[in-house]
C-alpha atoms as a PDB file:
ATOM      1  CA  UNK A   1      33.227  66.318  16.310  1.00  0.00           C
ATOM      2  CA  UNK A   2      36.547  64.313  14.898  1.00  0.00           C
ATOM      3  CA  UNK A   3      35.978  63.763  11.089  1.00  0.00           C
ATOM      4  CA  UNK A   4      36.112  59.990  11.820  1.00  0.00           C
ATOM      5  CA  UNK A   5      33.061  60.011  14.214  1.00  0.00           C
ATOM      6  CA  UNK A   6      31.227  62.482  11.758  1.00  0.00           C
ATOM      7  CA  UNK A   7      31.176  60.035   9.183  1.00  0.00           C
ATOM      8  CA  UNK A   8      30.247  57.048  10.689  1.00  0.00           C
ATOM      9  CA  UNK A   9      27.511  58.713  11.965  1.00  0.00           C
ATOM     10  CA  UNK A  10      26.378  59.676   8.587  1.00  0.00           C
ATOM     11  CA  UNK A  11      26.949  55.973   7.191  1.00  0.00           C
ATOM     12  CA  UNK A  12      24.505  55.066   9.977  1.00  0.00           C
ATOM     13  CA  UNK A  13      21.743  57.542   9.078  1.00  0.00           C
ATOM     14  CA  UNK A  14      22.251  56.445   5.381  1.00  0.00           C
ATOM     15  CA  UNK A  15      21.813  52.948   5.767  1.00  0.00           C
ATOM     16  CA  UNK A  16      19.173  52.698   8.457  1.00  0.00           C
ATOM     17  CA  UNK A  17      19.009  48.892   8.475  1.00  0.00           C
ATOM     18  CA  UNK A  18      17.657  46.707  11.881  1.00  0.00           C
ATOM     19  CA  UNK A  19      15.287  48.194  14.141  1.00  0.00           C
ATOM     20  CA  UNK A  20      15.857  51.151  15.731  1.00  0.00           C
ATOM     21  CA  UNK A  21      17.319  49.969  18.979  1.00  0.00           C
ATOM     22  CA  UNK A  22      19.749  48.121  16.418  1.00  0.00           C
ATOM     23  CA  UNK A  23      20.647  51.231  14.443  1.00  0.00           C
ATOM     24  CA  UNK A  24      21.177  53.036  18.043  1.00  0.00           C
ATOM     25  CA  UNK A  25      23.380  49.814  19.229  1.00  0.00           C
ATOM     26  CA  UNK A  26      25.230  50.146  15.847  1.00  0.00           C
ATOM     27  CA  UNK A  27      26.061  54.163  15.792  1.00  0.00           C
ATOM     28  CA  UNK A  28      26.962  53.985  19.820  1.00  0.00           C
ATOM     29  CA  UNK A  29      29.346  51.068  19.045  1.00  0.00           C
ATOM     30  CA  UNK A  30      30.986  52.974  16.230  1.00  0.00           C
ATOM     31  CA  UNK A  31      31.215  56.273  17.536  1.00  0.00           C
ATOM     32  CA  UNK A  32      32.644  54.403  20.740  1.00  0.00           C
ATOM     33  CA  UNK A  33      35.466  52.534  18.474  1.00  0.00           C
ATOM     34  CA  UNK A  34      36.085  56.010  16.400  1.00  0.00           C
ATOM     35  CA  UNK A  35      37.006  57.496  19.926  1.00  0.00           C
ATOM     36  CA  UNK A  36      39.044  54.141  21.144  1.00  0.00           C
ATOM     37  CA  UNK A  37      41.218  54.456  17.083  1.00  0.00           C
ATOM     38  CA  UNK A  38      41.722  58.632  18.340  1.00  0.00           C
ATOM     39  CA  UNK A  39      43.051  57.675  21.250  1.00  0.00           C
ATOM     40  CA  UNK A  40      45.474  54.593  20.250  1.00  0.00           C
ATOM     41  CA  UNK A  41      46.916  57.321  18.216  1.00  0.00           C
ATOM     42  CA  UNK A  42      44.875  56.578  15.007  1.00  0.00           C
ATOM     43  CA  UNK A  43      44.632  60.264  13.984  1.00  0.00           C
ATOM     44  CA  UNK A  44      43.023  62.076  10.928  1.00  0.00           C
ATOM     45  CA  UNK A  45      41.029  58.697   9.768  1.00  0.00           C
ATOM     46  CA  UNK A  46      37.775  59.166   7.225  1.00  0.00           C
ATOM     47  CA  UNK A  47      35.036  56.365   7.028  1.00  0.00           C
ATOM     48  CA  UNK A  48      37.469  54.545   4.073  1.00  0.00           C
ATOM     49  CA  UNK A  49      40.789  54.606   5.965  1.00  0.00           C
ATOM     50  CA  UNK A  50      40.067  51.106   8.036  1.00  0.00           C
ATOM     51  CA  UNK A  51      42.739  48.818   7.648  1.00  0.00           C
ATOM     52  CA  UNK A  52      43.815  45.376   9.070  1.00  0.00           C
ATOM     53  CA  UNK A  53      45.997  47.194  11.805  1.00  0.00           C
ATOM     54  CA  UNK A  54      43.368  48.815  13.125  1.00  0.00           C
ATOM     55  CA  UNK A  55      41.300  45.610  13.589  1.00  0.00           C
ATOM     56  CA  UNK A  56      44.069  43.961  15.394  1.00  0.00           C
ATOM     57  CA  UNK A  57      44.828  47.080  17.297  1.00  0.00           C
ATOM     58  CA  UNK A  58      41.172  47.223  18.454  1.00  0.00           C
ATOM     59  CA  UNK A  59      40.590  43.522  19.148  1.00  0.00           C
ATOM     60  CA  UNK A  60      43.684  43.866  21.306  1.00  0.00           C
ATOM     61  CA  UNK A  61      42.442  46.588  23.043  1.00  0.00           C
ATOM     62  CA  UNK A  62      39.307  44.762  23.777  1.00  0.00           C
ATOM     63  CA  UNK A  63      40.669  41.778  24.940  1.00  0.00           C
ATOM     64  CA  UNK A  64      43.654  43.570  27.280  1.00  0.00           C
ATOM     65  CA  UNK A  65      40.152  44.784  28.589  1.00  0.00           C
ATOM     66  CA  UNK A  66      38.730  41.307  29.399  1.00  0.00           C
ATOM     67  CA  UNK A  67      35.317  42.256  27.657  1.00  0.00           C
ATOM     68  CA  UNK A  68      33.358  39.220  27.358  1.00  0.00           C
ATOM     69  CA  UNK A  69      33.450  37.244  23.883  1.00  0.00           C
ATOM     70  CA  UNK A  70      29.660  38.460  22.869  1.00  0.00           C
ATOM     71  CA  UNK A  71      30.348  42.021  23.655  1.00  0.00           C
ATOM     72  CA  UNK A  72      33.459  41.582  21.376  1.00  0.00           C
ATOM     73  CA  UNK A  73      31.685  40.180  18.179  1.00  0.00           C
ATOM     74  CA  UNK A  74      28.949  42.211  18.795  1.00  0.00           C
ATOM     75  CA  UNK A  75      31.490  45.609  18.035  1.00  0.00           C
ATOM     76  CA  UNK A  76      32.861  42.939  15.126  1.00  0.00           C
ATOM     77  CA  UNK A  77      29.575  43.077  13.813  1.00  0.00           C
ATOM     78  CA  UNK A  78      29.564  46.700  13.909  1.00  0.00           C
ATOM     79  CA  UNK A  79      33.468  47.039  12.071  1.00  0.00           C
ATOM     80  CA  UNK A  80      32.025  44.507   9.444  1.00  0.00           C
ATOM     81  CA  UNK A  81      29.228  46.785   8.983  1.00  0.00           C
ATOM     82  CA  UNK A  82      31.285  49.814   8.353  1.00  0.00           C
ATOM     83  CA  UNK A  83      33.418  48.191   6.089  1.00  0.00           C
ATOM     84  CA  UNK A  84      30.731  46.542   4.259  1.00  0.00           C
ATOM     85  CA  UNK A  85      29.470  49.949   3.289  1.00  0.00           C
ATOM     86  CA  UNK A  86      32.553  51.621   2.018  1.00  0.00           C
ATOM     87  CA  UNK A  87      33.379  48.454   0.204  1.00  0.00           C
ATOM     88  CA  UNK A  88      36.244  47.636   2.395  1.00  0.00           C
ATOM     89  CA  UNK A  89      34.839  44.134   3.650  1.00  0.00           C
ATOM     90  CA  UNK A  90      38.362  42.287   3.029  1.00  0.00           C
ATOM     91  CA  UNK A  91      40.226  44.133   5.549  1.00  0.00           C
ATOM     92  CA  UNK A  92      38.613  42.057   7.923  1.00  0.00           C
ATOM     93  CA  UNK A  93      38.944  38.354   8.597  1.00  0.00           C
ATOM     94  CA  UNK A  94      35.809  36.727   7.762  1.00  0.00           C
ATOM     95  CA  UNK A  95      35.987  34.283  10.946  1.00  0.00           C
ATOM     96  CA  UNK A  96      36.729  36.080  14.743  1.00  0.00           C
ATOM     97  CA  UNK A  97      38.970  32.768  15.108  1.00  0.00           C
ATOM     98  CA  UNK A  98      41.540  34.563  13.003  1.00  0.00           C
ATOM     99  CA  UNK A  99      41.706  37.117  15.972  1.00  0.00           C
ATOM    100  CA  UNK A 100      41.660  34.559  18.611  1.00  0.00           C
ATOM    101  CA  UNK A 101      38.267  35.513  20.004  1.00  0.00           C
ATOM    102  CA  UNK A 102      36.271  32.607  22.060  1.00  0.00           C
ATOM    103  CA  UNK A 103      33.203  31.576  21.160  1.00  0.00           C
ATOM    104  CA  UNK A 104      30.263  32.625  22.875  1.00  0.00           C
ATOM    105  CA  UNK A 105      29.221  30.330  26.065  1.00  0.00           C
ATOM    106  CA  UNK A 106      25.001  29.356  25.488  1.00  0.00           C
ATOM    107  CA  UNK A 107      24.981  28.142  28.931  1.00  0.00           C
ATOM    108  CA  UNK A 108      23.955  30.406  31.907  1.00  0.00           C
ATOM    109  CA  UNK A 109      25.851  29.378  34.917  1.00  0.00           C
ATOM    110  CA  UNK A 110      24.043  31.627  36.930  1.00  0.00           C
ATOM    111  CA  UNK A 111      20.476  33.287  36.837  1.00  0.00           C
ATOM    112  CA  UNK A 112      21.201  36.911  35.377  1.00  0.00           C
ATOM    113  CA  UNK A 113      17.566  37.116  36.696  1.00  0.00           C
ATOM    114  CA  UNK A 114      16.481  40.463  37.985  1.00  0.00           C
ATOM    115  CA  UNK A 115      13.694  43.011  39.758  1.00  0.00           C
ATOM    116  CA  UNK A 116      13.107  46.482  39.972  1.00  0.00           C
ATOM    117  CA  UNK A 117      11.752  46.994  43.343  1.00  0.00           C
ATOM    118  CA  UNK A 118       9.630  49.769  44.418  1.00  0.00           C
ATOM    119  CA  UNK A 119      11.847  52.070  45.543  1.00  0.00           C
ATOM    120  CA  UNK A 120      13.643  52.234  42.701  1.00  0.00           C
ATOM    121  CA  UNK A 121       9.919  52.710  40.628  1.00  0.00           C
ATOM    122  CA  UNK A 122       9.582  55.859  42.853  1.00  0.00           C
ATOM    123  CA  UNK A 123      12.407  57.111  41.881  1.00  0.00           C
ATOM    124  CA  UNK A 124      11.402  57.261  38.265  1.00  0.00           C
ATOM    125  CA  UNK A 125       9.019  60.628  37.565  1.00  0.00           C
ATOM    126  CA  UNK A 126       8.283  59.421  34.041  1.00  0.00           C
ATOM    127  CA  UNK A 127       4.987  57.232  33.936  1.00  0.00           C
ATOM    128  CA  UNK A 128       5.896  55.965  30.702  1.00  0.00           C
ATOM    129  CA  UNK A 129       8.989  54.470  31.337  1.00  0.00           C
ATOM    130  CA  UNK A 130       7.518  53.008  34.628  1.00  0.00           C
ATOM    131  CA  UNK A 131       5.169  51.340  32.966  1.00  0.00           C
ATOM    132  CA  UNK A 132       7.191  49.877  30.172  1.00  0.00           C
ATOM    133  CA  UNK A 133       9.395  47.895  32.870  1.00  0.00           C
ATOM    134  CA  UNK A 134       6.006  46.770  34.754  1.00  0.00           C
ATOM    135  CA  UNK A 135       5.516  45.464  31.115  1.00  0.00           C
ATOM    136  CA  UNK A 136       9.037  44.069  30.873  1.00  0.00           C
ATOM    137  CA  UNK A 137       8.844  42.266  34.263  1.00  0.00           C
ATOM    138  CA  UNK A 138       5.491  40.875  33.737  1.00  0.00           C
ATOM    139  CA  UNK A 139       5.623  39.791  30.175  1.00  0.00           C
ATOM    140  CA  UNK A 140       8.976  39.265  29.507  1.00  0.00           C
ATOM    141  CA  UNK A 141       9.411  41.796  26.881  1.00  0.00           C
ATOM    142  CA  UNK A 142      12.409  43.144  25.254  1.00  0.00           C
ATOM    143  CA  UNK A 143      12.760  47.373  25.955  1.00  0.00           C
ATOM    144  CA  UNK A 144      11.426  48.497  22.400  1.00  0.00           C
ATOM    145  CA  UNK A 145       8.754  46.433  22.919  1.00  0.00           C
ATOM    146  CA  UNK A 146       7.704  47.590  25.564  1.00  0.00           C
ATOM    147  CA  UNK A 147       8.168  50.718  24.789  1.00  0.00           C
ATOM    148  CA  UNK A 148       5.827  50.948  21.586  1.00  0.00           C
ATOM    149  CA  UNK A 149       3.598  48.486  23.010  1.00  0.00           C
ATOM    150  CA  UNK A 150      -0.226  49.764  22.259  1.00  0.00           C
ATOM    151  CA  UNK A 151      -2.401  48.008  24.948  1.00  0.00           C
ATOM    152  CA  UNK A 152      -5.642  48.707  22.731  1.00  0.00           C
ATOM    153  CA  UNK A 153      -4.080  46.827  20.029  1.00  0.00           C
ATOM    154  CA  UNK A 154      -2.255  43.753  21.873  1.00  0.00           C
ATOM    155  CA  UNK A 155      -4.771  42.734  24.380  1.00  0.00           C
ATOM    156  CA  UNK A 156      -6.440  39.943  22.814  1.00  0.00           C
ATOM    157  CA  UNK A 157      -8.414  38.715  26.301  1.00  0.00           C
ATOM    158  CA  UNK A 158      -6.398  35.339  26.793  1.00  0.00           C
ATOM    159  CA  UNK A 159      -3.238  36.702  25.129  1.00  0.00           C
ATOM    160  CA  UNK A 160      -0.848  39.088  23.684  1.00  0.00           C
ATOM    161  CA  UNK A 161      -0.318  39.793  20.048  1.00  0.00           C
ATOM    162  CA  UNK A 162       2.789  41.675  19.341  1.00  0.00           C
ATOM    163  CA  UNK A 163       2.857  42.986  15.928  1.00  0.00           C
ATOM    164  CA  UNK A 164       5.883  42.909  13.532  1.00  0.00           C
ATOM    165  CA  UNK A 165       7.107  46.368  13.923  1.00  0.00           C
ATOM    166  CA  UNK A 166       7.694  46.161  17.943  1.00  0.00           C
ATOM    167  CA  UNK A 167       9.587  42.867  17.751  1.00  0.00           C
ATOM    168  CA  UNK A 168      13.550  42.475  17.184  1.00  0.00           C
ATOM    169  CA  UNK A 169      13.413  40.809  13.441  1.00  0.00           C
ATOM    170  CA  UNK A 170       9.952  41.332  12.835  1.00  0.00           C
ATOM    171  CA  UNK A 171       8.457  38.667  14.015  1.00  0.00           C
ATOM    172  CA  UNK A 172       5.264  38.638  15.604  1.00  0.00           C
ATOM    173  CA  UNK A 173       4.111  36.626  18.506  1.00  0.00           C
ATOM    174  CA  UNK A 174       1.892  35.550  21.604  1.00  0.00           C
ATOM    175  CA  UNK A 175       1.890  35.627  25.025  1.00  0.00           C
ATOM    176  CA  UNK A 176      -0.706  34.457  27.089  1.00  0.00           C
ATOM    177  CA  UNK A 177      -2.071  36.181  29.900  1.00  0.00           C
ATOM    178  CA  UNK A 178      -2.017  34.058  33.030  1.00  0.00           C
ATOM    179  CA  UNK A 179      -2.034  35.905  35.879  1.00  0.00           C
ATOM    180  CA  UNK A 180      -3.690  38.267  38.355  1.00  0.00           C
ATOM    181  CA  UNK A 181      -0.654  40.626  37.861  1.00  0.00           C
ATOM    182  CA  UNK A 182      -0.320  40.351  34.355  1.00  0.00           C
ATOM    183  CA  UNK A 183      -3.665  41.320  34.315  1.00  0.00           C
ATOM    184  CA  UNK A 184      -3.314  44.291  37.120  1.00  0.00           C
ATOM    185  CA  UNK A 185      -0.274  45.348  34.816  1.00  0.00           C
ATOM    186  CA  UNK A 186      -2.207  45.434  31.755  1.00  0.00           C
ATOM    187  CA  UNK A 187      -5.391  47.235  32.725  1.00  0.00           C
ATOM    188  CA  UNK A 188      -2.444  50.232  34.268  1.00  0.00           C
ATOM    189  CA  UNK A 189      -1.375  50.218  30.458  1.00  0.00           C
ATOM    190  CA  UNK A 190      -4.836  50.878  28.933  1.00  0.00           C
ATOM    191  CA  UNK A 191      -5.234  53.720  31.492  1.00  0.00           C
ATOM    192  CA  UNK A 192      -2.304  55.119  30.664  1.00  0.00           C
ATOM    193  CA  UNK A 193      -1.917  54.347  27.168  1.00  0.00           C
ATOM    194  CA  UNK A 194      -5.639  54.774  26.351  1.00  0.00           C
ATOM    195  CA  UNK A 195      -5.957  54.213  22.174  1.00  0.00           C
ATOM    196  CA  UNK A 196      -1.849  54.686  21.677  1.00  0.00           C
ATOM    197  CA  UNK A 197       1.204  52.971  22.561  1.00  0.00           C
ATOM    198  CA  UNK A 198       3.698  54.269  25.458  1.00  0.00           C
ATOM    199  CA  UNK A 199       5.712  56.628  23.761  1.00  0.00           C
ATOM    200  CA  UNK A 200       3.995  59.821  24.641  1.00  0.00           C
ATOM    201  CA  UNK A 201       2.164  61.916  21.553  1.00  0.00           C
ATOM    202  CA  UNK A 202       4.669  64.692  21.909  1.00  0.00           C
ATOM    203  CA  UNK A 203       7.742  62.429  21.642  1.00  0.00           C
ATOM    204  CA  UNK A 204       9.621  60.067  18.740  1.00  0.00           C
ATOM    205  CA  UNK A 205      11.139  56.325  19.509  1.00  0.00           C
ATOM    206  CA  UNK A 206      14.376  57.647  19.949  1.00  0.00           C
ATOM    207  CA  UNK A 207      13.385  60.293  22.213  1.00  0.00           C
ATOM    208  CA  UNK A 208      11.539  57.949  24.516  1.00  0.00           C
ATOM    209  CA  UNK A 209      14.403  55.608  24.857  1.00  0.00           C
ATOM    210  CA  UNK A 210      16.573  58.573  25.754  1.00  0.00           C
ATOM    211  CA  UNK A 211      14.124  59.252  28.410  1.00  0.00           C
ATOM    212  CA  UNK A 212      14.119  55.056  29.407  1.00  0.00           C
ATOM    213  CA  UNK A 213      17.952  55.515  29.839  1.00  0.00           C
ATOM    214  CA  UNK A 214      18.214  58.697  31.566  1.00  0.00           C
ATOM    215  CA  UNK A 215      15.900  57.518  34.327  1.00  0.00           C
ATOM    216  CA  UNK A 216      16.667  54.012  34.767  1.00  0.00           C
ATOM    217  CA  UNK A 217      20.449  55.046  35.168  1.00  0.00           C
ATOM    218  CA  UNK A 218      18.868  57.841  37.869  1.00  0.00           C
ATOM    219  CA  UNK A 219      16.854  54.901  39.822  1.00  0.00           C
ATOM    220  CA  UNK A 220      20.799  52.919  39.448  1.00  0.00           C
ATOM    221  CA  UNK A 221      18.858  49.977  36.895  1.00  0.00           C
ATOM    222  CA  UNK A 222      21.253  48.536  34.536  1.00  0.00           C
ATOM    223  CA  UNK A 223      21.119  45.071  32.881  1.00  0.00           C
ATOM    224  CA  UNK A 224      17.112  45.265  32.320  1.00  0.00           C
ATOM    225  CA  UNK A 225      17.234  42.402  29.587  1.00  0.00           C
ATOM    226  CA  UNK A 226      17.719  40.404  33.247  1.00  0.00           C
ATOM    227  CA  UNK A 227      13.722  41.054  33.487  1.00  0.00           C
ATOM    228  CA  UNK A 228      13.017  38.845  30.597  1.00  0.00           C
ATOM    229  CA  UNK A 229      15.081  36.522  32.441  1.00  0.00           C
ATOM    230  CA  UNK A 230      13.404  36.080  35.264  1.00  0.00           C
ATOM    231  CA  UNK A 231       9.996  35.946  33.275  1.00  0.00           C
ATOM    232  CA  UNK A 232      11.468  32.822  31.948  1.00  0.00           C
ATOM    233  CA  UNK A 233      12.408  30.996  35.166  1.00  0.00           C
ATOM    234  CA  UNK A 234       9.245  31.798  36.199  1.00  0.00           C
ATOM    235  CA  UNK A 235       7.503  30.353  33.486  1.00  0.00           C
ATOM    236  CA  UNK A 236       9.915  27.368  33.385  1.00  0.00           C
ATOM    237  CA  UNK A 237       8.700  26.624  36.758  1.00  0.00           C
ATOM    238  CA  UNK A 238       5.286  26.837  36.284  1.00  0.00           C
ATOM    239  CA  UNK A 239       5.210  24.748  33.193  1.00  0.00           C
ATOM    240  CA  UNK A 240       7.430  21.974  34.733  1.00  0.00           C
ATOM    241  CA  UNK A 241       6.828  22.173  38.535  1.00  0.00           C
ATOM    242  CA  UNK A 242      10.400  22.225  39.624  1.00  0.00           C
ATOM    243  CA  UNK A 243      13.261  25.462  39.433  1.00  0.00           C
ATOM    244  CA  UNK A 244      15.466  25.464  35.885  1.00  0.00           C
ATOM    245  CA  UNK A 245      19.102  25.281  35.879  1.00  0.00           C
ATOM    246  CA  UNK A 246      20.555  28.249  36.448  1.00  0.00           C
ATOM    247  CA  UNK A 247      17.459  29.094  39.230  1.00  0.00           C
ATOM    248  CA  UNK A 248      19.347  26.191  41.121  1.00  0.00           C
ATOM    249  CA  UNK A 249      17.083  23.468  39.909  1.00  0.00           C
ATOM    250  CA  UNK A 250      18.366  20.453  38.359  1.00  0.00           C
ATOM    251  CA  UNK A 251      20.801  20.033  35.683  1.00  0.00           C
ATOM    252  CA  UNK A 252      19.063  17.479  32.457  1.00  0.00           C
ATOM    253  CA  UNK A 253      21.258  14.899  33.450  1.00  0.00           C
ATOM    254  CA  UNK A 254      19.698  14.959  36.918  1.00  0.00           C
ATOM    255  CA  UNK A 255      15.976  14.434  35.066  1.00  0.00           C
ATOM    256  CA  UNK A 256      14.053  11.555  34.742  1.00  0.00           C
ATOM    257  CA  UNK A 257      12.957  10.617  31.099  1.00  0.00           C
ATOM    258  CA  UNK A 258       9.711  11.646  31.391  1.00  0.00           C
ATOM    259  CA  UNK A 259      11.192  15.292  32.945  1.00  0.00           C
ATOM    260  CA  UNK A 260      13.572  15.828  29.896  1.00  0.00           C
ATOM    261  CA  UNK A 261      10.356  15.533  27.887  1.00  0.00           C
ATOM    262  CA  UNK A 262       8.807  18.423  29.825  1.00  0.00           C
ATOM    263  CA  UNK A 263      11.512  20.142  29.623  1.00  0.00           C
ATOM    264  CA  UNK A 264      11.873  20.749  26.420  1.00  0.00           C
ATOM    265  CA  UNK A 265       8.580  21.036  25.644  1.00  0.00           C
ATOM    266  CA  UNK A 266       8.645  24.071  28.238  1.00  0.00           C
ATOM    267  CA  UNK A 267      11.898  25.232  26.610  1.00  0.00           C
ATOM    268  CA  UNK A 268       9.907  25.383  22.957  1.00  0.00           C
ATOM    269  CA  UNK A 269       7.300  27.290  24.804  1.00  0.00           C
ATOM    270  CA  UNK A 270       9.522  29.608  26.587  1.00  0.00           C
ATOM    271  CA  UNK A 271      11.266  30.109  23.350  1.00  0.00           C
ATOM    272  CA  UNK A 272       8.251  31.212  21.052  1.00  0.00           C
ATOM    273  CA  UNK A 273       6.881  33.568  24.362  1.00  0.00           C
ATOM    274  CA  UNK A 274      10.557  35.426  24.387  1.00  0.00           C
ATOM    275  CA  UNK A 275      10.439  35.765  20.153  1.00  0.00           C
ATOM    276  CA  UNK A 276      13.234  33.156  20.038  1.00  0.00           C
ATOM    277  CA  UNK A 277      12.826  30.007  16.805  1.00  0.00           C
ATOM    278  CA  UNK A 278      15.415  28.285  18.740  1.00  0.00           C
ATOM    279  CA  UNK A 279      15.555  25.820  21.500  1.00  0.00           C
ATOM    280  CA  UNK A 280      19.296  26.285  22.433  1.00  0.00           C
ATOM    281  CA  UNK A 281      18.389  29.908  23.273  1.00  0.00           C
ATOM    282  CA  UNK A 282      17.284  28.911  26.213  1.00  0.00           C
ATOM    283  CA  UNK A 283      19.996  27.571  27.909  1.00  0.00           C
ATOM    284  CA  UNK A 284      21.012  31.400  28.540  1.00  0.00           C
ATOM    285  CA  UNK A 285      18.003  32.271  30.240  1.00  0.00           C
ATOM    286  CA  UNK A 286      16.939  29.090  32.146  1.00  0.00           C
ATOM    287  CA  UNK A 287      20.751  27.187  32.190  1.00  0.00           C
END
């Protein structure tokens, strides 16, 4: 391992700070731009060598690549980081506009909605990770939630309780149960799960995930976070009566007074179910 990679690995297990699919998101990202600085011809760098030209050489890279503008300030995010901790913070630009990076676009053109179909269940020989996309699809969870979800502890008879630790942020919320399936889905987890959550005994967090992403990318799933999109066009439409947006229902302008209403009191609701504050949040899942 390249001295460059060692180390930011080591500033990541020193400063464990986000949840743990963060921390994972955070040392991928920075082992991935430690290989990209190797290969521009950045050799021999330590953890304290980043300078301005390597920013600039990197957001270059990136953009020759046509990566879209949240993937781009998300590996920001992680160079800020890394600076941050080896008190180099000022040889990066406080605002991405200095690097000529768009802003982010909040509106979903088109539904990134998505299902894992049977076939591609079968093809998973885990049970764990099987169930924690049933869980996914059916709830609308996000992947570490559903991965340390503990049935015994969340199901509350009409609802949901995720507790702090599971959720991105720590913030705990409901989700009401509603349907046959959800219930179907939930009484599988309880058999499964029995008095724990569904990360197996013999197994960590991170171990499990590597097990999620092994077999998912097996069964050729990618772009899972599309299941908590389609949980909310679902629940869009059965809380208004009528598709969203990006589900090719009708834009706001195209609603009545009375609809906007409902829609945005669906929106709020949608918003607290996904463990979102925020109503413009929505517009990416619903349009």
């Amino acid at each position: 391992m390249r001295d460059l990679n060692y180390q930011l690995k080591r500033l990541c297990y020193d400063n464990r700070e986000g949840s743990e699919s963060t921390q994972a998101a955070r040392r991928h990202m920075l082992n991935q731009i430690a290989d990209q600085l190797h290969e521009m011809g950045y050799r021999g760098m330590s953890s304290r060598s980043l300078k301005p030209k390597h920013v600039e050489a990197l957001v270059e890279r990136w953009t020759r690549q046509r990566l879209g503008a949240g993937t781009i300030k998300n590996r920001m995010n992680a160079l800020r980081w890394w600076a941050a901790r080896v008190n180099r913070s000022n040889v990066i630009a406080r605002s991405n506009d200095f690097y000529g990076i768009p802003n982010r676009t909040f509106v979903s053109q088109t539904s990134k909605a998505c299902e894992v179909g049977a076939g591609q269940l079968a093809q998973i020989r885990d049970v764990h990770v099987v169930m924690s996309l049933q869980l996914q699809r059916a709830f609308g969870l996000r992947r570490e939630e559903a991965m340390k979800f503990n049935p015994s502890y969340a199901d509350r008879g009409d609802h949901l309780y995720l507790k702090r630790s599971w959720t991105k942020g720590g913030r705990p919320r409901i989700i009401p149960i509603r349907t046959e399936d959800q219930l179907s889905v939930l009484e599988q987890a309880h058999r499964l799960a029995g008095k724990g959550s569904l990360i197996p005994a013999n197994r960590n967090y991170v171990q499990q995930l590597r097990t999620y992403e092994r077999w998912t990318a097996r069964a050729g799933l990618s772009k899972l976070h599309g299941l908590r999109h389609a949980y909310a066009q679902v629940r869009y439409q059965e809380l208004t009566g009528w598709p969203s947006p990006s589900a090719g229902g009708p834009s706001r302008g195209a609603l009545t007074a009375e609809q906007r209403v409902l829609d945005e009191q669906s929106r709020l609701t949608i918003s607290e179910e996904l463990g979102h504050s925020r109503l413009e949040i929505t517009r990416v899942y619903l349009g």
